[in-house]
C-alpha atoms as a PDB file:
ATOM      1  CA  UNK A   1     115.132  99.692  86.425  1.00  0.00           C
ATOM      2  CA  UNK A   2     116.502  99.163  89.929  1.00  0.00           C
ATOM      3  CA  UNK A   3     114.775 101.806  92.786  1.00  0.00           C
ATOM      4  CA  UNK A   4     116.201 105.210  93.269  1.00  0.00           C
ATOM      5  CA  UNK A   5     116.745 106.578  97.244  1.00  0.00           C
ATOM      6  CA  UNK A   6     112.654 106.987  97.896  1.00  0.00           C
ATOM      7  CA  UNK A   7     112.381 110.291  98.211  1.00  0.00           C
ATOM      8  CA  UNK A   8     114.811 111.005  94.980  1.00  0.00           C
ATOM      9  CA  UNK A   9     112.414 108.555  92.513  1.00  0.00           C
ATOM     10  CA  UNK A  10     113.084 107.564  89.496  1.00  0.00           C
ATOM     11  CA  UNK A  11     112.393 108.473  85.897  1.00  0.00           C
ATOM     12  CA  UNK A  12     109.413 111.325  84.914  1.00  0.00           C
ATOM     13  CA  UNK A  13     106.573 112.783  84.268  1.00  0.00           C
ATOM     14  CA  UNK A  14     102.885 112.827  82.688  1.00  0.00           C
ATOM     15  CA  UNK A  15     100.559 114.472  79.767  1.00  0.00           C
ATOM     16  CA  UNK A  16      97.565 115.976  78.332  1.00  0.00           C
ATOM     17  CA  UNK A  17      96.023 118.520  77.434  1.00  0.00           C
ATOM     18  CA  UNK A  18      92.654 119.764  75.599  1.00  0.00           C
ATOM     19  CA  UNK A  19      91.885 123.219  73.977  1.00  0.00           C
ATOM     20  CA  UNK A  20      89.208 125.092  74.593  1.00  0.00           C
ATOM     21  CA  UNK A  21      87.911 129.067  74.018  1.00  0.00           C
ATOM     22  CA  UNK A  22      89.808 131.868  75.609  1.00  0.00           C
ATOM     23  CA  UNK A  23      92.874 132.855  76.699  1.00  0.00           C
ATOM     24  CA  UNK A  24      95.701 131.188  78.772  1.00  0.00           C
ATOM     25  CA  UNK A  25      97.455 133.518  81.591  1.00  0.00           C
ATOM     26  CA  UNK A  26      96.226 136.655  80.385  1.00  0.00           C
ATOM     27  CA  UNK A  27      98.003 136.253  76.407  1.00  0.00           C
ATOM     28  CA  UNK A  28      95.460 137.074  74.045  1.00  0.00           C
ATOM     29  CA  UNK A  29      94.253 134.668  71.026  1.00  0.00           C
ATOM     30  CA  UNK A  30      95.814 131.329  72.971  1.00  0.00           C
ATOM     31  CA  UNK A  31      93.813 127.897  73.780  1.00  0.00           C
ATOM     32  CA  UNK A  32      92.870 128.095  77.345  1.00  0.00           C
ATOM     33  CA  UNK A  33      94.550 124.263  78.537  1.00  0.00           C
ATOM     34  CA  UNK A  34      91.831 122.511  80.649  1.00  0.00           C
ATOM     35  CA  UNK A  35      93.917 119.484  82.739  1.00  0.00           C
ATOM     36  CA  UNK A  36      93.124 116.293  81.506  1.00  0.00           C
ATOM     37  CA  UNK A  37      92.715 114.204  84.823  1.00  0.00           C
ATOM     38  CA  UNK A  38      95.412 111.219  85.371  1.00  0.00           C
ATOM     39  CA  UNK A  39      95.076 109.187  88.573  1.00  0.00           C
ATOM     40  CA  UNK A  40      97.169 106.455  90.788  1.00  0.00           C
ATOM     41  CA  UNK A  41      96.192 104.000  92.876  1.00  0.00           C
ATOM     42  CA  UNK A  42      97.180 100.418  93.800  1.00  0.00           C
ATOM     43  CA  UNK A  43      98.463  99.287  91.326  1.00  0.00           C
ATOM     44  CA  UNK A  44      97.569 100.948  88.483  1.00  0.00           C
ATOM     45  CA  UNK A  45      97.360 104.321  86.305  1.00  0.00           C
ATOM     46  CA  UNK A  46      94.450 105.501  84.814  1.00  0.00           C
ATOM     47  CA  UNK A  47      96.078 107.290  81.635  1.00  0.00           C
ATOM     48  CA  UNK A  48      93.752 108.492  78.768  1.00  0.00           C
ATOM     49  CA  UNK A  49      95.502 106.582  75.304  1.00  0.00           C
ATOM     50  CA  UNK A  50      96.135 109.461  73.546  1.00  0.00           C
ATOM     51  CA  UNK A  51      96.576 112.897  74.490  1.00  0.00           C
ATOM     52  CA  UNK A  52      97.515 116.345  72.487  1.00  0.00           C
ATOM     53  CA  UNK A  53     100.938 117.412  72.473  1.00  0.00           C
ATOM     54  CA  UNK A  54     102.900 120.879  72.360  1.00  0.00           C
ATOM     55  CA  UNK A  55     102.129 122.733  75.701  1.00  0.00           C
ATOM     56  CA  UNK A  56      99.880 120.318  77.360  1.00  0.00           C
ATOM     57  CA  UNK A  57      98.526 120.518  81.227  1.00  0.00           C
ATOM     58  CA  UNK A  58      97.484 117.365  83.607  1.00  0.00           C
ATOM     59  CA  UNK A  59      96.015 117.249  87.130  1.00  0.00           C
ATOM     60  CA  UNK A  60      98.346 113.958  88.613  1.00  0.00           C
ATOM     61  CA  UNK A  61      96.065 112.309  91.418  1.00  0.00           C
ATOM     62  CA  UNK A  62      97.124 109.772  94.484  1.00  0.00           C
ATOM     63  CA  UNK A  63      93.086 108.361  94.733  1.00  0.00           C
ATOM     64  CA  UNK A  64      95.098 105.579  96.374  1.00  0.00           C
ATOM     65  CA  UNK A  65      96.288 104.288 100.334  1.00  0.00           C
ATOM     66  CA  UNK A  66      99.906 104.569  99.502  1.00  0.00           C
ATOM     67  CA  UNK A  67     102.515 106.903  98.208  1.00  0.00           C
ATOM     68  CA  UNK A  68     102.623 106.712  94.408  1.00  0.00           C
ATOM     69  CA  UNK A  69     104.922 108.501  92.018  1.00  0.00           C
ATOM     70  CA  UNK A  70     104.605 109.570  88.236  1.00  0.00           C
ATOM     71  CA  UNK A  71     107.625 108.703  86.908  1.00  0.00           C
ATOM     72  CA  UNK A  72     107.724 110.020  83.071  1.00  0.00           C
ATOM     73  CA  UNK A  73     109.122 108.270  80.085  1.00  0.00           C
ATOM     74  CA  UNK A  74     109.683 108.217  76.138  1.00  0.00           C
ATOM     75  CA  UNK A  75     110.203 105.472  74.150  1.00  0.00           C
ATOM     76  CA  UNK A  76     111.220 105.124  70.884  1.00  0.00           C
ATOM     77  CA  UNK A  77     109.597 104.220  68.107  1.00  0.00           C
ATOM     78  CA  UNK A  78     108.220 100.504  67.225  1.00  0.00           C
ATOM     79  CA  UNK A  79     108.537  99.903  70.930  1.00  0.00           C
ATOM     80  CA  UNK A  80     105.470  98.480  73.190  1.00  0.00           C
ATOM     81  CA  UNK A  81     103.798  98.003  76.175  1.00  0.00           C
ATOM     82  CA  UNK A  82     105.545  94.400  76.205  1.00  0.00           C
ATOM     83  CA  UNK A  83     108.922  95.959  75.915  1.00  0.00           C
ATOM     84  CA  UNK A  84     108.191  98.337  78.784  1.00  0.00           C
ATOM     85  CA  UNK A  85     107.033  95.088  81.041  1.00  0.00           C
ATOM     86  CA  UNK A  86     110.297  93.058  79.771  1.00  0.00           C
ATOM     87  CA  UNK A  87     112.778  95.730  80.939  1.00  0.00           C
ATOM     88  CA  UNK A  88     110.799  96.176  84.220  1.00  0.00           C
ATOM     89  CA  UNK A  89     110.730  92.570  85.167  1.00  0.00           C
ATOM     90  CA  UNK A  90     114.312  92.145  84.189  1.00  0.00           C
ATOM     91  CA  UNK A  91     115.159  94.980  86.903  1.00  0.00           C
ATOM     92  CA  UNK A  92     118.022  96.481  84.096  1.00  0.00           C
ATOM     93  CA  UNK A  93     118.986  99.678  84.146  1.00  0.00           C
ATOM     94  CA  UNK A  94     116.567 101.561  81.357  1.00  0.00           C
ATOM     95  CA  UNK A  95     117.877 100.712  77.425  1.00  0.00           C
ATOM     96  CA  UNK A  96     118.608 103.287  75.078  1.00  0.00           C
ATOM     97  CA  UNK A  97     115.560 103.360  73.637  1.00  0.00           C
ATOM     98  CA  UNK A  98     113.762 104.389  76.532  1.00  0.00           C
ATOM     99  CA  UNK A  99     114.310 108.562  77.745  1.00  0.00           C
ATOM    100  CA  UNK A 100     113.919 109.280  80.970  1.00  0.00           C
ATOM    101  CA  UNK A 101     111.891 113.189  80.232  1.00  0.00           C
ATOM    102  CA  UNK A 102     111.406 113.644  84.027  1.00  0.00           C
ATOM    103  CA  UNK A 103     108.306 112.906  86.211  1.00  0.00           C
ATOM    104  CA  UNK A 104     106.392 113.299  89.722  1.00  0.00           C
ATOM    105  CA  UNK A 105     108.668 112.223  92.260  1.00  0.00           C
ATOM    106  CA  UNK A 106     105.462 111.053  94.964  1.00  0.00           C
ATOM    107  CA  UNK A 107     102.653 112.261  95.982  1.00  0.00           C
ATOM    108  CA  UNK A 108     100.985 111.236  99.393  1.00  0.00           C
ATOM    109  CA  UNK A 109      96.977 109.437  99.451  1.00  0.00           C
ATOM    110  CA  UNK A 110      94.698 112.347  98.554  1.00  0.00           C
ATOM    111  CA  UNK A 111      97.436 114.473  96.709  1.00  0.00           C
ATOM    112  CA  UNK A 112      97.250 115.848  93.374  1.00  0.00           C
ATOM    113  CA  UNK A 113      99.454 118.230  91.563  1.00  0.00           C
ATOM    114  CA  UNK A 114      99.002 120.301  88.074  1.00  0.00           C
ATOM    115  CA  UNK A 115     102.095 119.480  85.936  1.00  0.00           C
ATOM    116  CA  UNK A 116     102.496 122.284  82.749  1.00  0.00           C
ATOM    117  CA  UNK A 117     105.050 122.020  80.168  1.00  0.00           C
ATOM    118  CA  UNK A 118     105.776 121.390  76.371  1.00  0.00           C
ATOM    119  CA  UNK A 119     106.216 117.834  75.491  1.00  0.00           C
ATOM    120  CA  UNK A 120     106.557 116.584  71.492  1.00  0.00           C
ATOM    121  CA  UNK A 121     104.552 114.092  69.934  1.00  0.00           C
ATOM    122  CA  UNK A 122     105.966 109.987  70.777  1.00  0.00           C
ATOM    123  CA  UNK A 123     104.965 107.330  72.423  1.00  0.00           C
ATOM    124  CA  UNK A 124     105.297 107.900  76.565  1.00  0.00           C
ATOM    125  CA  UNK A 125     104.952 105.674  79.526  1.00  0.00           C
ATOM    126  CA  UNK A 126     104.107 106.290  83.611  1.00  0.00           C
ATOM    127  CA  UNK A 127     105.775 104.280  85.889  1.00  0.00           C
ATOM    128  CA  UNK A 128     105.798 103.748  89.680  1.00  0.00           C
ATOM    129  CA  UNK A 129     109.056 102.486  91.821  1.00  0.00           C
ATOM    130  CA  UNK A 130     107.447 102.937  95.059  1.00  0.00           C
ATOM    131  CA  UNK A 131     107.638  99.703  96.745  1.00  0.00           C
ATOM    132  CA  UNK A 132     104.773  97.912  98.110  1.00  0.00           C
ATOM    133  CA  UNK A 133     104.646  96.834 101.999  1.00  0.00           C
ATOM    134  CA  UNK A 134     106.227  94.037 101.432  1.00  0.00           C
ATOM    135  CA  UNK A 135     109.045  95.426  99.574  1.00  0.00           C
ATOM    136  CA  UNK A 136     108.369  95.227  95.891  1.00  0.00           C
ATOM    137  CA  UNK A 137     108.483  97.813  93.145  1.00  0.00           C
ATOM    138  CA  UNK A 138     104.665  98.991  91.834  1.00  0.00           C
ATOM    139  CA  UNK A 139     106.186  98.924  88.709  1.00  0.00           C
ATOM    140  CA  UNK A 140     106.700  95.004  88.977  1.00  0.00           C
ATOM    141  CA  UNK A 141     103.105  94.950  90.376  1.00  0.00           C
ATOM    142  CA  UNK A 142     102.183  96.121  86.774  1.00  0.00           C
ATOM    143  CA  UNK A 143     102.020  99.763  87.761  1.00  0.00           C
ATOM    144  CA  UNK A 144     102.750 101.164  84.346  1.00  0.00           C
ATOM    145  CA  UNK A 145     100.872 103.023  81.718  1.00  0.00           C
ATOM    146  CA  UNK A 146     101.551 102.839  77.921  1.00  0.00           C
ATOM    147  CA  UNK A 147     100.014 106.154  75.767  1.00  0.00           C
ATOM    148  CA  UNK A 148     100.736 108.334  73.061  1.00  0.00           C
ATOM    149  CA  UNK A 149     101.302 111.956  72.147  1.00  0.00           C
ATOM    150  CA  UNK A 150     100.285 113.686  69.034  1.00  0.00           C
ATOM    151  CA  UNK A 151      99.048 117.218  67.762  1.00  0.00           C
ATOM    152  CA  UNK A 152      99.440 120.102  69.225  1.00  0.00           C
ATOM    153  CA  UNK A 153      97.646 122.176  71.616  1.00  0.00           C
ATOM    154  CA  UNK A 154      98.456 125.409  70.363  1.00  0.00           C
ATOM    155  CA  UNK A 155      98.689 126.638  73.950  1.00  0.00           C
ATOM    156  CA  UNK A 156     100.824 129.526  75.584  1.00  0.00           C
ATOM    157  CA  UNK A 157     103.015 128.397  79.060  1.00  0.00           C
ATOM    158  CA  UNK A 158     101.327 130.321  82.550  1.00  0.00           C
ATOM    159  CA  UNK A 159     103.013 133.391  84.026  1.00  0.00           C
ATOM    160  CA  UNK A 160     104.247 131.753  87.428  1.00  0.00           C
ATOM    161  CA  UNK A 161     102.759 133.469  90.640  1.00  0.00           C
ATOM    162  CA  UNK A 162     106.999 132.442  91.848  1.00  0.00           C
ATOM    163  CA  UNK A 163     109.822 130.470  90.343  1.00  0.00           C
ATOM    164  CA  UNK A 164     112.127 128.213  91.933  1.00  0.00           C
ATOM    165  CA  UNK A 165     115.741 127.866  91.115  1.00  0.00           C
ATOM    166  CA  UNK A 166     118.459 125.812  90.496  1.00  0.00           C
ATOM    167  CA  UNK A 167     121.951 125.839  90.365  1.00  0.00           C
ATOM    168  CA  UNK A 168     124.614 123.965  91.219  1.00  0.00           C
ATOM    169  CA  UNK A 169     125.159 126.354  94.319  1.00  0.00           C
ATOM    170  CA  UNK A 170     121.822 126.360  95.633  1.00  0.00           C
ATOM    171  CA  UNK A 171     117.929 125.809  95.272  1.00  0.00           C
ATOM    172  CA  UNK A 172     116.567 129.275  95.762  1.00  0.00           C
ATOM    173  CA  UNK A 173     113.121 129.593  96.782  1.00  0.00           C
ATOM    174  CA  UNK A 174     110.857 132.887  97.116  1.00  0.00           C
ATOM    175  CA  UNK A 175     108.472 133.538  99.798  1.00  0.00           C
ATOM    176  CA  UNK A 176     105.552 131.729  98.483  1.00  0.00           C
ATOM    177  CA  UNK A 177     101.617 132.738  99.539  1.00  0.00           C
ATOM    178  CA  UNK A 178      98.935 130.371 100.479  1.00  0.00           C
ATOM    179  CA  UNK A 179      96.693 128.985  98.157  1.00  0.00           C
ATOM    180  CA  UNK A 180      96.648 127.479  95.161  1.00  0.00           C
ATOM    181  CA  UNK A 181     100.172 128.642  92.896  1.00  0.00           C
ATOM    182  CA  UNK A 182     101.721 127.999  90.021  1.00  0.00           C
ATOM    183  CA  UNK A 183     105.690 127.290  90.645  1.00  0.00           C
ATOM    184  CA  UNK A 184     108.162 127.701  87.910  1.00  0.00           C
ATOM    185  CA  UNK A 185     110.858 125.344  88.753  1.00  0.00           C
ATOM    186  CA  UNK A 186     114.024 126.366  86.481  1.00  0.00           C
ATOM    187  CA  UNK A 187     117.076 124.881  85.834  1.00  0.00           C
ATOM    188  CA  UNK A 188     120.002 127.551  85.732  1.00  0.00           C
ATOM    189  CA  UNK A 189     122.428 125.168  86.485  1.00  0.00           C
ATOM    190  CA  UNK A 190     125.054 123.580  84.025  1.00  0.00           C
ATOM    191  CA  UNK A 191     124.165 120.012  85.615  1.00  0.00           C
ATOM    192  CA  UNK A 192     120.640 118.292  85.796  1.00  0.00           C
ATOM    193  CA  UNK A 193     119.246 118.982  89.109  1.00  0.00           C
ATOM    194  CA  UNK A 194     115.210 117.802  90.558  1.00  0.00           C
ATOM    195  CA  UNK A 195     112.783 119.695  93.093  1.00  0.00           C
ATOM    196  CA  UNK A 196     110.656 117.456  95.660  1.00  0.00           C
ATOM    197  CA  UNK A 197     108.146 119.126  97.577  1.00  0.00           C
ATOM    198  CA  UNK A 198     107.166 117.591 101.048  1.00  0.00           C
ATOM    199  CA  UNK A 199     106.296 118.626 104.501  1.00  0.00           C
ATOM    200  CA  UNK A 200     107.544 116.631 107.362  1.00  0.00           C
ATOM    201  CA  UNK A 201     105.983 116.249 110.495  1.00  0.00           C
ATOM    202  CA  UNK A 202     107.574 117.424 113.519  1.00  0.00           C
ATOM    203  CA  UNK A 203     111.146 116.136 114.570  1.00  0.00           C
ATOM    204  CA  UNK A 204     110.898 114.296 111.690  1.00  0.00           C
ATOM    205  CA  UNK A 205     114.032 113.179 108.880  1.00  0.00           C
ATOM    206  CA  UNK A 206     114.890 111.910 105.327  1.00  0.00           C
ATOM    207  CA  UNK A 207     116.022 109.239 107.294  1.00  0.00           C
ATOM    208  CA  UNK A 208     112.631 108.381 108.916  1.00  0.00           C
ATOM    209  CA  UNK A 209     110.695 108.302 105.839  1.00  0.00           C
ATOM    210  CA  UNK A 210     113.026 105.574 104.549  1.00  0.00           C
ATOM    211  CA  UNK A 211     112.592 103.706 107.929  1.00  0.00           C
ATOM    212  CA  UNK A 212     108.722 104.090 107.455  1.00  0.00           C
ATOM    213  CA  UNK A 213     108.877 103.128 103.988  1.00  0.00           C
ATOM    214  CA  UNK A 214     111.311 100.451 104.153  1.00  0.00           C
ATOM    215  CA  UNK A 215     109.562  98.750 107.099  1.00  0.00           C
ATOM    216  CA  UNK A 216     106.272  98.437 105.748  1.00  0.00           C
ATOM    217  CA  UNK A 217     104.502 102.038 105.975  1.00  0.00           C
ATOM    218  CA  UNK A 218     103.797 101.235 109.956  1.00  0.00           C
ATOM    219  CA  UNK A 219     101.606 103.780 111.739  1.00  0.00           C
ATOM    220  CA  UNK A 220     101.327 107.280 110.718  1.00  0.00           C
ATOM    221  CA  UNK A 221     103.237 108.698 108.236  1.00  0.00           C
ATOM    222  CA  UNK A 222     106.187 111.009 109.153  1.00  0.00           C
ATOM    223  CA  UNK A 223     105.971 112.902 105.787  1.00  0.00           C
ATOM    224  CA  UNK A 224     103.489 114.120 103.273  1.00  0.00           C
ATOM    225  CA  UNK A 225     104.724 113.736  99.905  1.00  0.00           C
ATOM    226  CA  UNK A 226     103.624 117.129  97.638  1.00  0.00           C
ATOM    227  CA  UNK A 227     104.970 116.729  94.111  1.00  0.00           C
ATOM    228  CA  UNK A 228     107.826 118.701  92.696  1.00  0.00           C
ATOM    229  CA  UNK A 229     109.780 117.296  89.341  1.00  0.00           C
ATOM    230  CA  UNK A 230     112.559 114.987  88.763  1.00  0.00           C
ATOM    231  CA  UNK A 231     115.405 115.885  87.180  1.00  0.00           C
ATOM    232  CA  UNK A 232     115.151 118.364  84.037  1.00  0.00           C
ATOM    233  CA  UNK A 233     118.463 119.418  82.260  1.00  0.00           C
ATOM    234  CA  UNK A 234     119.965 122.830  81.981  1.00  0.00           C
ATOM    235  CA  UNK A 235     118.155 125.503  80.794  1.00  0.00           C
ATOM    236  CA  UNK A 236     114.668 123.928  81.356  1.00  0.00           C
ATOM    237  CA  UNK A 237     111.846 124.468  83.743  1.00  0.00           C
ATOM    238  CA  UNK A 238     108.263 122.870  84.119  1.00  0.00           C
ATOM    239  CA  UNK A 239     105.226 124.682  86.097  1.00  0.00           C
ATOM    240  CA  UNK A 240     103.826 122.854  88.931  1.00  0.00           C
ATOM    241  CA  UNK A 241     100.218 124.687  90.176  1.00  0.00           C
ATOM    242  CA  UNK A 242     100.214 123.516  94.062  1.00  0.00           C
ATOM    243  CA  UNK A 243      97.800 123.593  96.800  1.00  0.00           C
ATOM    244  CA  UNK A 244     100.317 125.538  99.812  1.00  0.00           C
ATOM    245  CA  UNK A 245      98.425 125.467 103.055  1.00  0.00           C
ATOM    246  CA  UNK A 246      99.037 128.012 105.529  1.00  0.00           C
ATOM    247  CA  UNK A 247     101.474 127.822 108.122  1.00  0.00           C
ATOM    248  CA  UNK A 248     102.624 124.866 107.098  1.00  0.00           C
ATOM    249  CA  UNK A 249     107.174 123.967 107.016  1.00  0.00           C
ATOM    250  CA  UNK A 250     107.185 122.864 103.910  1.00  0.00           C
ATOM    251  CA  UNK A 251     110.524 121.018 102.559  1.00  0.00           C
ATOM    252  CA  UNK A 252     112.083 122.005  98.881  1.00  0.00           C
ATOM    253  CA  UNK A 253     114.861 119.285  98.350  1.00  0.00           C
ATOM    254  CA  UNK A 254     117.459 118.713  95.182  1.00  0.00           C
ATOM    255  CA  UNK A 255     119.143 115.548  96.088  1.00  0.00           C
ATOM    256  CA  UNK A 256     121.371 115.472  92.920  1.00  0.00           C
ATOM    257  CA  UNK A 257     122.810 119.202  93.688  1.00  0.00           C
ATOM    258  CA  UNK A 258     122.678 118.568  97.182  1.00  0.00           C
ATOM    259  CA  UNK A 259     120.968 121.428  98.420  1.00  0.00           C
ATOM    260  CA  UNK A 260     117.668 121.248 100.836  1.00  0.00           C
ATOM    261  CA  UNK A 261     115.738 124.725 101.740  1.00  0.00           C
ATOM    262  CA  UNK A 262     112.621 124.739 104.328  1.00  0.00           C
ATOM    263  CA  UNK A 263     110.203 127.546 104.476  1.00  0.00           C
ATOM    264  CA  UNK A 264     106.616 128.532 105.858  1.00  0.00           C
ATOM    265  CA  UNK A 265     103.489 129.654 103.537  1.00  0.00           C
ATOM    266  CA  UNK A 266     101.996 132.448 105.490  1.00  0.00           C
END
């Protein structure tokens, strides 16, 4: 599992969810989805074991000093933790029996994001490709999480306060508000395609952030890292609730369409 370009990532995305009385975006008679809290640090996830399935709902957490990502996996059946660590170790490309179901690209030290979406019951694994200062995968570091899915949540998908799109011609983003929002991020493409969030500082590049990260994570960082979702396949979408500050350039980026829009939360 070699390292992606650092601000594309590399494989996916988290769980859990728990049920509770009420309803869920204003649908009657559903299981209100309370986030189950999953957090990152160095060098480790702190995953519950087993989490319910169907429409589930997590808060993803950076409580750490470095830029983490939750990349998402499936593996199949019979497989285990000691697999997972072989493969990683080995640095090969990801075997059949592991499915890449898409994940937090990176979040920035004191970052969290609320991931929403309908995952089936299996066996799943978080992963981080981030490297460390001195240039080594977390993942190698033992920065992976074994846990299962099973059950079902019996939970109804939130109305998004705005959707993002995207297509093979372009990622088209809304005028978003300040404040905490749930973004639909939908895939109305024919191709797989990826949303990263971030917010650069000023006069700052892609090509910085790789400098910074490359070189060690000198000085202050030229980026803030704010979530988004790796690559779903066509026809899919996920629900990200984010924290938008306003007046802040923020960055909406699909590296595998090749399309990058900026715009300002007022």
């Amino acid at each position: 599992m070699r390292r992606r370009h650092v601000l594309m990532a590399v494989a996916a995305l988290v769980v859990t969810g728990c049920t509770g009385d009420g309803d869920e975006a204003g649908r009657p008679g559903t299981p209100m989805l309370r986030p189950v809290e999953v957090t990152a640090t160095e060098y480790s996830f702190d995953v519950p074991a087993r989490v319910t399935g169907g429409v589930v709902s997590m808060r993803l957490s950076n409580t750490g000093g470095l830029p983490h990502e939750f990349a998402f996996g499936r593996i199949d059946e019979g497989k285990t933790e000691a697999d997972v660590k072989a493969v990683i170790e080995s640095g090969r490309e990801p075997p059949r029996w592991f499915e890449d179901v898409a994940g937090v690209p990176g979040l920035s030290p004191a970052r969290s994001i609320i991931v929403t979406r309908t995952l089936e019951p299996g066996t799943y694994v978080f992963m981080c490709f981030f490297p460390d200062p001195e240039g080594t995968p977390h993942a190698v570091l033992g920065m992976y999480e074994v846990f299962t899915i099973s059950g079902d949540t019996g939970a109804a998908l939130p109305q998004p306060d705005a959707v993002i799109t995207a297509t093979e011609d372009a990622l088209e983003v809304p005028a978003i508000a300040a404040g905490e929002q749930v973004v639909e991020f939908r895939n109305d493409g024919t191709a797989p395609h990826e949303l990263i969030l971030v917010a650069f500082e000023a006069g700052k590049t892609v090509e910085d952030v790789d400098t910074w990260i490359e070189s060690g994570y000198p000085g202050e960082p030229p980026v803030t890292f704010r979530g988004g979702m790796q690559t779903i396949p066509p026809g899919a979408s996920v629900f990200l609730t984010v924290e938008f500050e306003p007046g802040v350039e923020y960055t909406a980026a699909d590296f595998t369409g090749g399309h990058m829009e900026t715009f300002t939360v007022t």
